[in-house]
Protein backbone atom coordinates (compact mmCIF):
# COMPACT_ATOMS: atom_id res chain seq x y z
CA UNK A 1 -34.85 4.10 -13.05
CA UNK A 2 -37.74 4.65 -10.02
CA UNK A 3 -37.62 2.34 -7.11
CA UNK A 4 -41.36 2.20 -5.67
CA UNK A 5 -41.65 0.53 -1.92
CA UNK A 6 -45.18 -1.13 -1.27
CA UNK A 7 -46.29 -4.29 -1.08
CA UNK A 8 -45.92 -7.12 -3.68
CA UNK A 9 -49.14 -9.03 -4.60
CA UNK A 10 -46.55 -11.43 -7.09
CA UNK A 11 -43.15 -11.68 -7.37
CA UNK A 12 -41.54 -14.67 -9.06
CA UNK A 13 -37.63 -14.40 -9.91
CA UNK A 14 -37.84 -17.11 -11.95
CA UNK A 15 -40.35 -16.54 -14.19
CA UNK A 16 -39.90 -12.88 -14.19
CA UNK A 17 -43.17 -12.13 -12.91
CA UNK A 18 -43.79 -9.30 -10.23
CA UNK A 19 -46.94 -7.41 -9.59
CA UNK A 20 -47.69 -5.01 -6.96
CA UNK A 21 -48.15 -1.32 -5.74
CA UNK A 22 -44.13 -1.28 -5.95
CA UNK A 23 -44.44 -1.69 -9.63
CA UNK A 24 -47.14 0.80 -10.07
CA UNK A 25 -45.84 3.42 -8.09
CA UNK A 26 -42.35 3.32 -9.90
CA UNK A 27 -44.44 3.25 -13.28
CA UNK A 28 -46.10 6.30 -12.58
CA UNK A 29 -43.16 8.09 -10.73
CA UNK A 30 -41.21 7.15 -14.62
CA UNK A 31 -44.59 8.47 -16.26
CA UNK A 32 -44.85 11.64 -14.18
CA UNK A 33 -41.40 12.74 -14.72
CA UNK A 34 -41.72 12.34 -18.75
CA UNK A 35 -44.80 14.20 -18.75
CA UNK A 36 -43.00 16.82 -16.58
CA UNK A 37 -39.78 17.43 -18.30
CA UNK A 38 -41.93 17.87 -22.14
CA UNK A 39 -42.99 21.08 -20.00
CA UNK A 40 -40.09 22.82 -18.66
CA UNK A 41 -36.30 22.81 -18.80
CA UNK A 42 -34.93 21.00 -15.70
CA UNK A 43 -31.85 18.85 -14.58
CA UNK A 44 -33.21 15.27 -15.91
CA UNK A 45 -32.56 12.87 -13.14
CA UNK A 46 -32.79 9.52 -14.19
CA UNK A 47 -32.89 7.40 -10.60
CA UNK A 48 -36.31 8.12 -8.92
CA UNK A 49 -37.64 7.23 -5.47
CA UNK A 50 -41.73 6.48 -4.81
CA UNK A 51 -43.77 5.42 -1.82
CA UNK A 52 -47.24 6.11 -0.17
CA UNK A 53 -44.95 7.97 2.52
CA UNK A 54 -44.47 11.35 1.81
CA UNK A 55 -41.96 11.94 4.33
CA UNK A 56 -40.00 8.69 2.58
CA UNK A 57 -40.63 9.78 -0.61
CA UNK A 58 -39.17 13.55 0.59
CA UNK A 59 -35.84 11.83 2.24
CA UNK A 60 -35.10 9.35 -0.31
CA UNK A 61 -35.90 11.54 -3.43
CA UNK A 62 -33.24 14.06 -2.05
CA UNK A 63 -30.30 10.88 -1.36
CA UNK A 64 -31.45 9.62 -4.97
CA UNK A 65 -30.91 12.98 -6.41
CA UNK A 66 -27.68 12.94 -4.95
CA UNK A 67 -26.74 9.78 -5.93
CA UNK A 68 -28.07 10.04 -9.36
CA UNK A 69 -25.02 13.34 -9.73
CA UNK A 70 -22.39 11.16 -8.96
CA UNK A 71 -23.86 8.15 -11.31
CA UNK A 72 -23.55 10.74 -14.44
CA UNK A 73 -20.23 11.85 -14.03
CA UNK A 74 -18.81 8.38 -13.65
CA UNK A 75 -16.26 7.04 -16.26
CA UNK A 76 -17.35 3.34 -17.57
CA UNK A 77 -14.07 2.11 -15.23
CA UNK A 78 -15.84 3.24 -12.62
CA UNK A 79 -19.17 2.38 -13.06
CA UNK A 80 -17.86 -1.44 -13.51
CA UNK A 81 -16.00 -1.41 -10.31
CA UNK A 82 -18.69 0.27 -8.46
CA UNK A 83 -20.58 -2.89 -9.99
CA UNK A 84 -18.58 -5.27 -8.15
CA UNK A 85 -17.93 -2.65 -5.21
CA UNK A 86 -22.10 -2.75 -5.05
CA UNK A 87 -21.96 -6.46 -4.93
CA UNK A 88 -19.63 -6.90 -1.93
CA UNK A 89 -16.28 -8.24 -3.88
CA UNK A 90 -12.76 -7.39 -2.60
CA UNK A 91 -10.89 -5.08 -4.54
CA UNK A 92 -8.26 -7.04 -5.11
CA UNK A 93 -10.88 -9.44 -6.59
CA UNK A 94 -12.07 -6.74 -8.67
CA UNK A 95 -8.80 -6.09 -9.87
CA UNK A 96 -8.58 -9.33 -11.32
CA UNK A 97 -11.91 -9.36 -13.15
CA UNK A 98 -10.85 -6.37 -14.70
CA UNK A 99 -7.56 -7.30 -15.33
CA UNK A 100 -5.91 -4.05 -13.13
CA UNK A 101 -4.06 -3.47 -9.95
CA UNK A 102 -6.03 -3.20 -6.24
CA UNK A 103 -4.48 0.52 -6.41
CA UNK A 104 -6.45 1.45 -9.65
CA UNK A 105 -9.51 -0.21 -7.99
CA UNK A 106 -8.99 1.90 -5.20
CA UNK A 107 -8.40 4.90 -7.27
CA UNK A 108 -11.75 4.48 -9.43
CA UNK A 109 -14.28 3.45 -6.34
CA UNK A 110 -12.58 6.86 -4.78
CA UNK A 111 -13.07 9.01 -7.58
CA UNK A 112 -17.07 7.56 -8.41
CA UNK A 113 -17.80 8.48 -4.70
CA UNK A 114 -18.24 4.85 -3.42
CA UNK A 115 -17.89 6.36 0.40
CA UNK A 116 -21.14 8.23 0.62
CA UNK A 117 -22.77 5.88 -2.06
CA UNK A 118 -22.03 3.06 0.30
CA UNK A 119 -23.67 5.39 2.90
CA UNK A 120 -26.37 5.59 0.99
CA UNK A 121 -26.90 2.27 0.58
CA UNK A 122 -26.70 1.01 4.26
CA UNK A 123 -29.08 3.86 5.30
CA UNK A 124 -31.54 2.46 2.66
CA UNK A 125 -31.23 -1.11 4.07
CA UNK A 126 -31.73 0.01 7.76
CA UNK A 127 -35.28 1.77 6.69
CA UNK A 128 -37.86 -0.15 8.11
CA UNK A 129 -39.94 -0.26 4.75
């Protein structure tokens, strides 16, 4: 997955429509790293991070790279209540969506590293992009 920030010429939700340099620039950042990896052995990521800001691009690509370790060695437990974690539910509504006690929540958000991916995340959203 590549995230590229820029501006959006189109973007319609419902229709599923988007256009912009966002689009392009995560297109070629997915582009460029399947070109790259035919050539050399390297640690495949699979979360990339693309702007027209270098310094951006340098910063985030490090957090994504990060981030992208911790995705990998997730269980599917935790990936679903990191899911829910990622969409602001309670744990104890968690629990109940996947039928298991607020402790076990607690137990699989600590274990997929939701403290520094929640971290992560509200760094991201204070970026002025």
């Amino acid at each position: 997955m590549a995230i590229g920030v820029g501006k959006m010429r189109t973007l319609n939700f419902k229709e599923g429509i988007m256009d912009g340099e966002a689009i392009y620039l995560s297109g070629r950042k997915i582009n460029e790293q399947k070109n790259y990896n035919k050539e050399k052995i390297t640690i495949k990521n699979t979360l990339f991070f693309e702007s027209n800001d270098m310094e951006l691009t340098e910063r985030f690509s490090v957090i994504f790279g990060l981030l992208d370790r911790l995705f990998v060695s997730m269980t599917v437990r935790q990936s679903e209540v990191l899911h829910y974690k990622l969409q602001e539910i309670s744990e104890q509504e968690i629990a109940q969506k996947l039928k298991m006690s607020q402790s076990s929540v607690n137990q699989h958000s600590t274990a997929s590293g939701w403290n520094v991916i929640e971290q992560a995340v509200k760094y991201y959203e204070q970026i002025k992009l």
